[in-house]
Every structure is written in C-alpha cells, then in structure tokens.
PDB file of N, CA and C in Angstrom:
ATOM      1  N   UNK A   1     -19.207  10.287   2.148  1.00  0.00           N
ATOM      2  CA  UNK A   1     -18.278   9.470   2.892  1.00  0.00           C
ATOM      3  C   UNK A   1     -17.432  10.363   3.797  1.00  0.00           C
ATOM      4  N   UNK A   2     -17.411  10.189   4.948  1.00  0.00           N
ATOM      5  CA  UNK A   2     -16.492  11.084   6.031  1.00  0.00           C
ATOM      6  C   UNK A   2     -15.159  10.031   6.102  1.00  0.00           C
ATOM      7  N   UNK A   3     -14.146  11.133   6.214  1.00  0.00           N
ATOM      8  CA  UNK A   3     -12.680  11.506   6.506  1.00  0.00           C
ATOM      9  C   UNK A   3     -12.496  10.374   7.886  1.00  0.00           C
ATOM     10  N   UNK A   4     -11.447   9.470   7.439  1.00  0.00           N
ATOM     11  CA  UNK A   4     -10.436   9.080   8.826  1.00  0.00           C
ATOM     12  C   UNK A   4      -9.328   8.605   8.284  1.00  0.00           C
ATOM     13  N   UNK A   5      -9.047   8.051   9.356  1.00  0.00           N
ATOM     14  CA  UNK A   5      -7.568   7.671   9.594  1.00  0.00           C
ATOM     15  C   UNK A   5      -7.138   6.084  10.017  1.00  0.00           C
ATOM     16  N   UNK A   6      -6.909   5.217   9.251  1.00  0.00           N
ATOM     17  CA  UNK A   6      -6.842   3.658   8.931  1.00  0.00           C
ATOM     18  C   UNK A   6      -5.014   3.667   9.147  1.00  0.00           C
ATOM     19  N   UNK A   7      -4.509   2.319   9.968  1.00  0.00           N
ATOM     20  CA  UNK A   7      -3.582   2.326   9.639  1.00  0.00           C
ATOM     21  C   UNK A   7      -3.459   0.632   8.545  1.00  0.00           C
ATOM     22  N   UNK A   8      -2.524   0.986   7.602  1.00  0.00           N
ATOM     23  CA  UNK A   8      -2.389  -0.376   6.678  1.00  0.00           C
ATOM     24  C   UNK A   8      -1.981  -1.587   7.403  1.00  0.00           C
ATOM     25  N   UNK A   9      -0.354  -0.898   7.961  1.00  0.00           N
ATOM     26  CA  UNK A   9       0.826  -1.836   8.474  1.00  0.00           C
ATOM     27  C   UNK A   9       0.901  -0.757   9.662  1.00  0.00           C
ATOM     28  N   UNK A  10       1.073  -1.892  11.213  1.00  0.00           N
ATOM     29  CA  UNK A  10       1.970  -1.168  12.412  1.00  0.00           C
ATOM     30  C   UNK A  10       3.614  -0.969  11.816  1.00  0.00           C
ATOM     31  N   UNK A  11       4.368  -0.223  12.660  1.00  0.00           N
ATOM     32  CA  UNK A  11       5.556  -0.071  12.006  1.00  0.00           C
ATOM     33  C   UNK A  11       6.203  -1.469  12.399  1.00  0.00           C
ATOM     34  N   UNK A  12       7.205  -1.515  11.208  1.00  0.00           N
ATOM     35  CA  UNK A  12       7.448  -3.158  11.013  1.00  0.00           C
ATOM     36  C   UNK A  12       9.169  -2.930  10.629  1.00  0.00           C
ATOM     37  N   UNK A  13       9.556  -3.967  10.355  1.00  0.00           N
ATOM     38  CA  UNK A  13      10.886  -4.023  10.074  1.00  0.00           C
ATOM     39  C   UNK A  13      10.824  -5.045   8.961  1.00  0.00           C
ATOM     40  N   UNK A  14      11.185  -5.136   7.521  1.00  0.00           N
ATOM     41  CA  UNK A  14      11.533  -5.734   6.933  1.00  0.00           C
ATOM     42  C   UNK A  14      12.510  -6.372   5.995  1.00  0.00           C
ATOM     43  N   UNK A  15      12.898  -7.585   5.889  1.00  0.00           N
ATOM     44  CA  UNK A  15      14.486  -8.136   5.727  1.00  0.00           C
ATOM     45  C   UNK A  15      14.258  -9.441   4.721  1.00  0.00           C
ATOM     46  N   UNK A  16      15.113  -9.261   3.371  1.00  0.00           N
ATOM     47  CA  UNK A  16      15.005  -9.733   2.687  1.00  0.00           C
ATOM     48  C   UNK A  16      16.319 -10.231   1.821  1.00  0.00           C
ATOM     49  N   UNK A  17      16.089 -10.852   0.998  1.00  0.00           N
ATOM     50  CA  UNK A  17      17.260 -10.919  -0.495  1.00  0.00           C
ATOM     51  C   UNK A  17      16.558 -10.112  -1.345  1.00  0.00           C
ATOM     52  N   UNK A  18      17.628  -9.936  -1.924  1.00  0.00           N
ATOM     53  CA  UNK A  18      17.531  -9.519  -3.566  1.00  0.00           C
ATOM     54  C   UNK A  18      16.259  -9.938  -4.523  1.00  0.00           C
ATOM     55  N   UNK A  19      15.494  -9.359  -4.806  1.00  0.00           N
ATOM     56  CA  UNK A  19      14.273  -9.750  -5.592  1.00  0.00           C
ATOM     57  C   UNK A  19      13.243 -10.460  -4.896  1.00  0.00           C
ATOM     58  N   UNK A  20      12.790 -10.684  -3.913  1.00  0.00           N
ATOM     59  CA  UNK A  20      12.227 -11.286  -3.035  1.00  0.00           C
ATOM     60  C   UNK A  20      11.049 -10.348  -2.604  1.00  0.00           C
ATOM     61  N   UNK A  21       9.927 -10.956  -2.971  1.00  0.00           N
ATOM     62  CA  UNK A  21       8.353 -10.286  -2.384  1.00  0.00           C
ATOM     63  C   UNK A  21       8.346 -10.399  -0.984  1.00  0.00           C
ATOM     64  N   UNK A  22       7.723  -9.408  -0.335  1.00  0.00           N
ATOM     65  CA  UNK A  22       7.182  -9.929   0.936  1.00  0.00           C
ATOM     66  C   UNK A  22       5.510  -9.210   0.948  1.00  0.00           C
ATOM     67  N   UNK A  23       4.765 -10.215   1.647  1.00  0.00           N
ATOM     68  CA  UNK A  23       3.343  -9.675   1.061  1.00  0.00           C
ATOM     69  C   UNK A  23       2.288  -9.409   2.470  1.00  0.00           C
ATOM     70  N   UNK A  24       1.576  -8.466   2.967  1.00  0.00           N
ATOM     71  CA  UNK A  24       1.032  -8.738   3.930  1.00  0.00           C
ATOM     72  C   UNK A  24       0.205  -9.627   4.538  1.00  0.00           C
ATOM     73  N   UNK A  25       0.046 -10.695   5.363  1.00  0.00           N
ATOM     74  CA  UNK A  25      -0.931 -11.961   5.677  1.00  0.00           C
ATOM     75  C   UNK A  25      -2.502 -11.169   5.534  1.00  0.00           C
ATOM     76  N   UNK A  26      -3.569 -11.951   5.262  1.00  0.00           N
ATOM     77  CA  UNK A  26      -5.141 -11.780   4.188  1.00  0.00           C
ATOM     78  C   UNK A  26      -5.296 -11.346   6.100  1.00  0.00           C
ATOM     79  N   UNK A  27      -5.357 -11.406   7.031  1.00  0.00           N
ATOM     80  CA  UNK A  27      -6.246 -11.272   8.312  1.00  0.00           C
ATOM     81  C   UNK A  27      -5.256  -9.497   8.229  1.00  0.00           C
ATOM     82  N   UNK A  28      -4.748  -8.877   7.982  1.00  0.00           N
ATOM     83  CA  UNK A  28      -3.865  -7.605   7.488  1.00  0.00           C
ATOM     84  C   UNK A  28      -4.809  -6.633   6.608  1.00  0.00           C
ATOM     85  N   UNK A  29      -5.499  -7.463   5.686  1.00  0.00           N
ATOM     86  CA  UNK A  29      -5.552  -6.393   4.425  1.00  0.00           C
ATOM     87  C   UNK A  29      -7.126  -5.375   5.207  1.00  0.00           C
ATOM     88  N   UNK A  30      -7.019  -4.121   4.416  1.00  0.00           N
ATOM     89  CA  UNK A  30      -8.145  -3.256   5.059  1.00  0.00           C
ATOM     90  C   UNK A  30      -9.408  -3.483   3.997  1.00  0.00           C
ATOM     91  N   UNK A  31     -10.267  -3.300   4.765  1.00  0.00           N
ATOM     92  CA  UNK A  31     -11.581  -3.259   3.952  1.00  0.00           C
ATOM     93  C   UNK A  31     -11.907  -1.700   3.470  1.00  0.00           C
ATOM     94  N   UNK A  32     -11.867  -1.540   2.095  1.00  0.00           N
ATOM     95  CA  UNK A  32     -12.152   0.029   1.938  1.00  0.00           C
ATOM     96  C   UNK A  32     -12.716   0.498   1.193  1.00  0.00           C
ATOM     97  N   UNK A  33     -13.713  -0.605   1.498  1.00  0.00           N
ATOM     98  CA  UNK A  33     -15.411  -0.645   0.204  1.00  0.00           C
ATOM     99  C   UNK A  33     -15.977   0.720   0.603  1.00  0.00           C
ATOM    100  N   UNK A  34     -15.603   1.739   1.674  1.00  0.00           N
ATOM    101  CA  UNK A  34     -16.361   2.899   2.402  1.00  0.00           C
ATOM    102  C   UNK A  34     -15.477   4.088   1.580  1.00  0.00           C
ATOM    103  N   UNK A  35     -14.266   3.670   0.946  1.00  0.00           N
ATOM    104  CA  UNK A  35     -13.553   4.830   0.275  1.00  0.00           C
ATOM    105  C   UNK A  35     -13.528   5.132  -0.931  1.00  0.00           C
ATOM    106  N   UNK A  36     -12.790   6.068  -1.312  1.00  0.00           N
ATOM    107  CA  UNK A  36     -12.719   6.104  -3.314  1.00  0.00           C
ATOM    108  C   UNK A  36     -11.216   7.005  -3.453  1.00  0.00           C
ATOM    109  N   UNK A  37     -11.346   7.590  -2.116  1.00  0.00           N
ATOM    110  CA  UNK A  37      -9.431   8.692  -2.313  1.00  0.00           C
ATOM    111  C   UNK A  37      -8.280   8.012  -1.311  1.00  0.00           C
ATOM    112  N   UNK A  38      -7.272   7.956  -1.326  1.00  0.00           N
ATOM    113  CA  UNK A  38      -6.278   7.491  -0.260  1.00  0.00           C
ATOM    114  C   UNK A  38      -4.800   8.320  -0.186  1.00  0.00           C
ATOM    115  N   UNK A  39      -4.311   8.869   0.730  1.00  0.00           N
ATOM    116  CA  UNK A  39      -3.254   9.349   1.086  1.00  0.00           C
ATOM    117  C   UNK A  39      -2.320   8.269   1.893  1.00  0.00           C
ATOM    118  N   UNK A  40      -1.020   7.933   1.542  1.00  0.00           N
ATOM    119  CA  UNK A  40      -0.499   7.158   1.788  1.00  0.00           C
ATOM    120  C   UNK A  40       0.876   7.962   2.326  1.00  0.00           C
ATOM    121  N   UNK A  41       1.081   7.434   4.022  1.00  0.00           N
ATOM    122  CA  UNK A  41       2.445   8.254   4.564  1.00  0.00           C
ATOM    123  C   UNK A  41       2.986   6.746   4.473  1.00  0.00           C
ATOM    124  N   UNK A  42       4.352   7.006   4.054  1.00  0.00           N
ATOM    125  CA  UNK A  42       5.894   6.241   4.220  1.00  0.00           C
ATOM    126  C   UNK A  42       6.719   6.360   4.634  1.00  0.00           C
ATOM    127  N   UNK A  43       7.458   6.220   6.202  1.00  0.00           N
ATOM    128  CA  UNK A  43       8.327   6.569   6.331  1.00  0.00           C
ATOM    129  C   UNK A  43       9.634   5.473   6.555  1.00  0.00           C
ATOM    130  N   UNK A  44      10.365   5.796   5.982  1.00  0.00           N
ATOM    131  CA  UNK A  44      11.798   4.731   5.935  1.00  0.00           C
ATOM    132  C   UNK A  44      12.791   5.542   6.756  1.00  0.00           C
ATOM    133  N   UNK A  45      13.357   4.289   7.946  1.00  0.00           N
ATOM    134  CA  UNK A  45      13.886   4.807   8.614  1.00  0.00           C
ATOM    135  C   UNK A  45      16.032   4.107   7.906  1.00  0.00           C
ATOM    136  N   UNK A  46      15.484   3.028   7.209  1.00  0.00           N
ATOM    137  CA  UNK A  46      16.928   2.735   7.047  1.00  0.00           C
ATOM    138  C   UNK A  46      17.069   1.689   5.574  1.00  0.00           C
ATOM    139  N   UNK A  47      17.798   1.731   4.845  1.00  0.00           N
ATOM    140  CA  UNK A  47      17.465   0.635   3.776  1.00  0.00           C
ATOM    141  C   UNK A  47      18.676   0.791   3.127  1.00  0.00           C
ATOM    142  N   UNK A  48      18.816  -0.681   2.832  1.00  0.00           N
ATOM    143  CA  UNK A  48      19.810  -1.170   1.586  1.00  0.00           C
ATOM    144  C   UNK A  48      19.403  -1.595   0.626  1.00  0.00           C
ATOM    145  N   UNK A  49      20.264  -1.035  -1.103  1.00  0.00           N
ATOM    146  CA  UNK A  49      19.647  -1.661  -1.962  1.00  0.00           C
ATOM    147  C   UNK A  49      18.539  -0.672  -2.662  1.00  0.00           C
ATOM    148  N   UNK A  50      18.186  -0.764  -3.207  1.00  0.00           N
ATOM    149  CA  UNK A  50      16.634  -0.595  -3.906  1.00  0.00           C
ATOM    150  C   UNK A  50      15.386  -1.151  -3.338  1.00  0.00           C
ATOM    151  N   UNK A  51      14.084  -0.618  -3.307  1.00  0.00           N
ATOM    152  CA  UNK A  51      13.532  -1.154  -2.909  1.00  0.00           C
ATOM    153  C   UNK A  51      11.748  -0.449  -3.088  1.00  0.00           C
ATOM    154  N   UNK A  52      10.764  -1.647  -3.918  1.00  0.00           N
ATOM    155  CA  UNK A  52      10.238  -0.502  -4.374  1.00  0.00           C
ATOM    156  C   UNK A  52       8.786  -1.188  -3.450  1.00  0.00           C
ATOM    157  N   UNK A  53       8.121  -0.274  -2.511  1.00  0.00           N
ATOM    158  CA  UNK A  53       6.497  -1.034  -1.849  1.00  0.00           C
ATOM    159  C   UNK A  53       5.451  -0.216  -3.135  1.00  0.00           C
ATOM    160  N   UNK A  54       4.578  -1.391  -3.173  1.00  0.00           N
ATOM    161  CA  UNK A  54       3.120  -1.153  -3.969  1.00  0.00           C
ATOM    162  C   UNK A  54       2.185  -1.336  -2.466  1.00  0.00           C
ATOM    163  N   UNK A  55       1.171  -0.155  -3.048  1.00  0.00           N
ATOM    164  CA  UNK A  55      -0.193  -0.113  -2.257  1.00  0.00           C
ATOM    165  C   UNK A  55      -0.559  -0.655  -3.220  1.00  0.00           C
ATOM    166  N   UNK A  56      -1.446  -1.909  -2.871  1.00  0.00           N
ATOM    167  CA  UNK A  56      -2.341  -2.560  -3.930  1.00  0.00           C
ATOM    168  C   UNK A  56      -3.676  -2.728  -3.820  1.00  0.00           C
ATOM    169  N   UNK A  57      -4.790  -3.088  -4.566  1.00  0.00           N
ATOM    170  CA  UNK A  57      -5.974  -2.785  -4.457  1.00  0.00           C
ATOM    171  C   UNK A  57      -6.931  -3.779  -5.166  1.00  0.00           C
ATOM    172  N   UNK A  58      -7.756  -4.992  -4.569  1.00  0.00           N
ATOM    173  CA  UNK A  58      -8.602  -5.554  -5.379  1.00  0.00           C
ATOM    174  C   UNK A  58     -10.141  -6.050  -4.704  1.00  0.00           C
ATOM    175  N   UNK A  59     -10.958  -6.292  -5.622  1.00  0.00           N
ATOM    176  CA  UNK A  59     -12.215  -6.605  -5.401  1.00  0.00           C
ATOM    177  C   UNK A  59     -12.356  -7.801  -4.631  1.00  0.00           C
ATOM    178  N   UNK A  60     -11.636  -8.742  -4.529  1.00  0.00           N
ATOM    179  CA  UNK A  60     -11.545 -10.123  -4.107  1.00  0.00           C
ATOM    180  C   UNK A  60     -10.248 -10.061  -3.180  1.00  0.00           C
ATOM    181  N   UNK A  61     -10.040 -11.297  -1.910  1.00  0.00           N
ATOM    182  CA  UNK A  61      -8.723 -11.361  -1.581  1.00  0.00           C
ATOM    183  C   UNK A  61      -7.622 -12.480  -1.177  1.00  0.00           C
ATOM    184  N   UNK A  62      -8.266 -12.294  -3.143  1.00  0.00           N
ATOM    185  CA  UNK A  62      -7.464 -13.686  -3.292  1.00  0.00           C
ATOM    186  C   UNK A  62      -5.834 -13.118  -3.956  1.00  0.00           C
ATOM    187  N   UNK A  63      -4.691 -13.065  -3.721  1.00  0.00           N
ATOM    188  CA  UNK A  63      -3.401 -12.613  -3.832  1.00  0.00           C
ATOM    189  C   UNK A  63      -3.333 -12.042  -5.865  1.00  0.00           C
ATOM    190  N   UNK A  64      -4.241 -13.084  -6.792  1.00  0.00           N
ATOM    191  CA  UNK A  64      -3.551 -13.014  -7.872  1.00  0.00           C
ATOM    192  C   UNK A  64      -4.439 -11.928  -8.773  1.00  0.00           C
ATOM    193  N   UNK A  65      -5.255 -11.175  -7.741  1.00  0.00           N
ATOM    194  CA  UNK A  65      -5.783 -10.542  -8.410  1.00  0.00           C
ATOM    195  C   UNK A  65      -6.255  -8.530  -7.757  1.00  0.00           C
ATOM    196  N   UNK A  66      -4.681  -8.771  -7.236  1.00  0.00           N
ATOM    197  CA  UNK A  66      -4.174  -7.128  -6.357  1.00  0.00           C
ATOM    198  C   UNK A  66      -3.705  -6.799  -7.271  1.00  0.00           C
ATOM    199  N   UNK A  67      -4.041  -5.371  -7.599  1.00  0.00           N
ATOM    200  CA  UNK A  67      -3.487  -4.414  -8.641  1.00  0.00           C
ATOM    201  C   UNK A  67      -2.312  -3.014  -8.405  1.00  0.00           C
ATOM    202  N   UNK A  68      -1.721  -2.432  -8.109  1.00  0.00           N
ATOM    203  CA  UNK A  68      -1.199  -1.437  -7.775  1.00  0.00           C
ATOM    204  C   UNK A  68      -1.911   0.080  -7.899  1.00  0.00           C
ATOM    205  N   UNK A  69      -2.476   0.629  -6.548  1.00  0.00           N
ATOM    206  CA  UNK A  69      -2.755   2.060  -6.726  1.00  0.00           C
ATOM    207  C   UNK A  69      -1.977   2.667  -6.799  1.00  0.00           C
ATOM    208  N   UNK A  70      -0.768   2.828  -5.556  1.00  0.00           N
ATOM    209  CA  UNK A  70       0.612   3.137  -6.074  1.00  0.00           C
ATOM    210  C   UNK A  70       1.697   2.948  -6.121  1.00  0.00           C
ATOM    211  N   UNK A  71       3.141   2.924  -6.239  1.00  0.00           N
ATOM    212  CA  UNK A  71       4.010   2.704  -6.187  1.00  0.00           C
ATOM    213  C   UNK A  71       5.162   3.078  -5.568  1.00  0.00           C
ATOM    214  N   UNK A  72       5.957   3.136  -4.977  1.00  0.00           N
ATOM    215  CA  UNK A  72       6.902   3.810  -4.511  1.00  0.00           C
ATOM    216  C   UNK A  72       8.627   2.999  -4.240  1.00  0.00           C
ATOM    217  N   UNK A  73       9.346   3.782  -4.763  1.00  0.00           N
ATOM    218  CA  UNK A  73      10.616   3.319  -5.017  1.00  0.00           C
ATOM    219  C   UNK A  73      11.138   4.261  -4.162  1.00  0.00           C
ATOM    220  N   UNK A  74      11.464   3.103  -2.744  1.00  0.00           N
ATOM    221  CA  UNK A  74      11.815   3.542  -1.416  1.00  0.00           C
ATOM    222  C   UNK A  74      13.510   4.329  -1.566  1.00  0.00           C
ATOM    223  N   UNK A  75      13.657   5.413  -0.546  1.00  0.00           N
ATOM    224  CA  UNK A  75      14.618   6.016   0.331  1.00  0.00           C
ATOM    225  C   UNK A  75      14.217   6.077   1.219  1.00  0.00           C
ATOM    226  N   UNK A  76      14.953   6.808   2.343  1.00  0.00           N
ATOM    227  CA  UNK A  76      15.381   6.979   3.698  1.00  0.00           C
ATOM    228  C   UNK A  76      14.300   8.089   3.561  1.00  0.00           C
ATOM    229  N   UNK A  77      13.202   8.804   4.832  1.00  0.00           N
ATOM    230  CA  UNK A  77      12.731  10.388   4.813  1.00  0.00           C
ATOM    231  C   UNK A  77      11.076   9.753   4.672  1.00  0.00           C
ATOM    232  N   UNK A  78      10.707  10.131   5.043  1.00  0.00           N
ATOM    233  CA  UNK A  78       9.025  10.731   5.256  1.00  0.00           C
ATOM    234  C   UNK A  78       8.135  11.133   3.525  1.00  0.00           C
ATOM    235  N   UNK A  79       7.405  10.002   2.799  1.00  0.00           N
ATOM    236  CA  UNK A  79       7.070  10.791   1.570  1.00  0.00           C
ATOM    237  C   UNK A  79       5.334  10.151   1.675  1.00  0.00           C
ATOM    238  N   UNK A  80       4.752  11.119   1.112  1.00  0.00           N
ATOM    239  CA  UNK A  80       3.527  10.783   1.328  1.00  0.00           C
ATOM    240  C   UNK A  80       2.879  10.175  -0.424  1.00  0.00           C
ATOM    241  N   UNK A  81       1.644   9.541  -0.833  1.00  0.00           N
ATOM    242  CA  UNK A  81       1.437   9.535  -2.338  1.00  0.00           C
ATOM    243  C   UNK A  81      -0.232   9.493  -1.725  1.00  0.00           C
ATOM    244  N   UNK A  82      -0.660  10.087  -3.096  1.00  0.00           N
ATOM    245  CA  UNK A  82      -1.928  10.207  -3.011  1.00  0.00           C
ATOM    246  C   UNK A  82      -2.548   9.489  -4.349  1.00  0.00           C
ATOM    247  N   UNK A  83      -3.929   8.661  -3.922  1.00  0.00           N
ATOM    248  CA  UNK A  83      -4.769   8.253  -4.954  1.00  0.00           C
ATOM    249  C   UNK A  83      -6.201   8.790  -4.753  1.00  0.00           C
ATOM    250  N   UNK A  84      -6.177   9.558  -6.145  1.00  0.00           N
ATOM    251  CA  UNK A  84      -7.698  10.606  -5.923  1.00  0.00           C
ATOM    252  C   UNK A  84      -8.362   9.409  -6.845  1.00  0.00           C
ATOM    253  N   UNK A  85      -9.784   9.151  -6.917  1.00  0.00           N
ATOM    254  CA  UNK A  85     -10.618   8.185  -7.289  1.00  0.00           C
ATOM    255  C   UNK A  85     -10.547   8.765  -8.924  1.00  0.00           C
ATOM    256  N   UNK A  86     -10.726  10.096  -9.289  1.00  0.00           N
ATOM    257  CA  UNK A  86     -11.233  11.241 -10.554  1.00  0.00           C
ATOM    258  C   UNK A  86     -10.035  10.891 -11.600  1.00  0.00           C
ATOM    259  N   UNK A  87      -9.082  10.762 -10.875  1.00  0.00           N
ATOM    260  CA  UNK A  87      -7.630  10.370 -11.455  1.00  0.00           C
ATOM    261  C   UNK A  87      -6.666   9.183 -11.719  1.00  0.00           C
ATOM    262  N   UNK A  88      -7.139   8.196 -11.269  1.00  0.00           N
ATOM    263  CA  UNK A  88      -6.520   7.125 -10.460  1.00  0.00           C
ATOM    264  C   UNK A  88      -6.474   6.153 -11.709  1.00  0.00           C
ATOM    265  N   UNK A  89      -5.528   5.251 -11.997  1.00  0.00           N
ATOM    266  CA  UNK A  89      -4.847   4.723 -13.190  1.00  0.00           C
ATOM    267  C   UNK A  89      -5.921   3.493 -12.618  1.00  0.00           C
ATOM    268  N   UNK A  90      -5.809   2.833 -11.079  1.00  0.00           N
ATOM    269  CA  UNK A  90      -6.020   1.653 -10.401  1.00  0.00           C
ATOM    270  C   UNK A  90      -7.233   2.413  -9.142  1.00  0.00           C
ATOM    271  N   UNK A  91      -8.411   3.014  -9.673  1.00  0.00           N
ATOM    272  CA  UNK A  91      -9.142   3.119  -8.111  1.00  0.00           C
ATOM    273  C   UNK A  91      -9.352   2.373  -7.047  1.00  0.00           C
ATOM    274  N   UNK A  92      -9.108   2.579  -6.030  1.00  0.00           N
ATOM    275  CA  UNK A  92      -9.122   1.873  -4.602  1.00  0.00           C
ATOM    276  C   UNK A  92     -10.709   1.020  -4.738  1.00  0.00           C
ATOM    277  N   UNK A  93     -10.182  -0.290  -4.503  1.00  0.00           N
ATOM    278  CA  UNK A  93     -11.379  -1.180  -4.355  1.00  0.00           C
ATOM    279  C   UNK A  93     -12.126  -1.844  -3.052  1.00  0.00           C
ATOM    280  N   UNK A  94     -12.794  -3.031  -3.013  1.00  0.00           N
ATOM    281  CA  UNK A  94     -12.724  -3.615  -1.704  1.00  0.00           C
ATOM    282  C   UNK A  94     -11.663  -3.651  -0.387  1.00  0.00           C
ATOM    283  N   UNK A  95     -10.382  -4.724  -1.397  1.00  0.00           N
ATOM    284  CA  UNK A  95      -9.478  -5.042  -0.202  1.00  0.00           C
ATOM    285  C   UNK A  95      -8.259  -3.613  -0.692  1.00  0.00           C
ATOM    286  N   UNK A  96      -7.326  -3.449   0.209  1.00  0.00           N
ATOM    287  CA  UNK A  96      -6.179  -2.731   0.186  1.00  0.00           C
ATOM    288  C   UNK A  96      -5.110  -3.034   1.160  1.00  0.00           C
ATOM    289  N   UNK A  97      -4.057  -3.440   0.524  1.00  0.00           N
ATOM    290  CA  UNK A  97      -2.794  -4.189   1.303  1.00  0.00           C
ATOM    291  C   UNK A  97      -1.422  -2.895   1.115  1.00  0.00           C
TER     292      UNK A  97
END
C-alpha cells in the first residue's frame, strides 16, 4: 500500500453547548479500505471548556456502529496521534470520520 495524504475535515469552526455531539455528514466520511496505519494532525486554534474529538472507524456507515481509533482531549497548539494497524486497540476500517 503506498503513502498519501487524505484530508478528513476542511478547516471548520465548531460551536456548541455543553455535552453536545457534533458528527460529520455520511457524504464526509473517507473510504480507507486501501489503509491499515493513520497519522492524525489537530490543530486548535481557540476553545472553551473541555473538549474531547474521536477519529472513529467502522465497517459499515451506518452512525451506531463507529468505533474510536483515537481520541483526543482538545487544547489550543498543533498535536499529531498515530494509529499503527500492529498496535491499534480499534484498527482503521472501511469508513473513517
């Protein structure tokens, strides 16, 4: 499998309440039946609150059955996470949101 470069989400702005999902629309999610590793850049430019994004990952794309590859419990700054396939709690499947 050769190396590229997919983007998930264009940069976006998102605004919410307190405990409140926001989920990407199904014409969004990537197809990444061609992968098995993923490097994930995050960058937050401003945030209130807590705030935690899941990369999620499932065979189907139907919403109730996305799993979390990884997790991240947002700040402000540039952080990258990686999911190696050899290691991976949740390996990257079909869809990825």
């Amino acid at each position: 499998m050769g190396a590229g470069v997919v983007e998930i989400q264009e940069w976006t702005t998102v605004g919410g309440l307190s405990g409140m999902t926001v989920t990407q629309p199904v014409r969004q999610y990537i197809d990444a039946s061609e992968w098995s590793d993923g490097i994930f850049w995050m960058d937050v430019k401003y945030i209130t609150g807590g705030v935690r994004l899941y990369i999620e990952t499932s065979m189907t794309d139907e919403d109730e059955y996305f799993t979390p590859v990884v997790n991240y419990v947002s700040t402000t700054g540039t952080s990258m996470l990686i999911s190696r396939f050899d290691s991976a709690t949740t390996p990257i499947m079909r869809y990825l949101r």
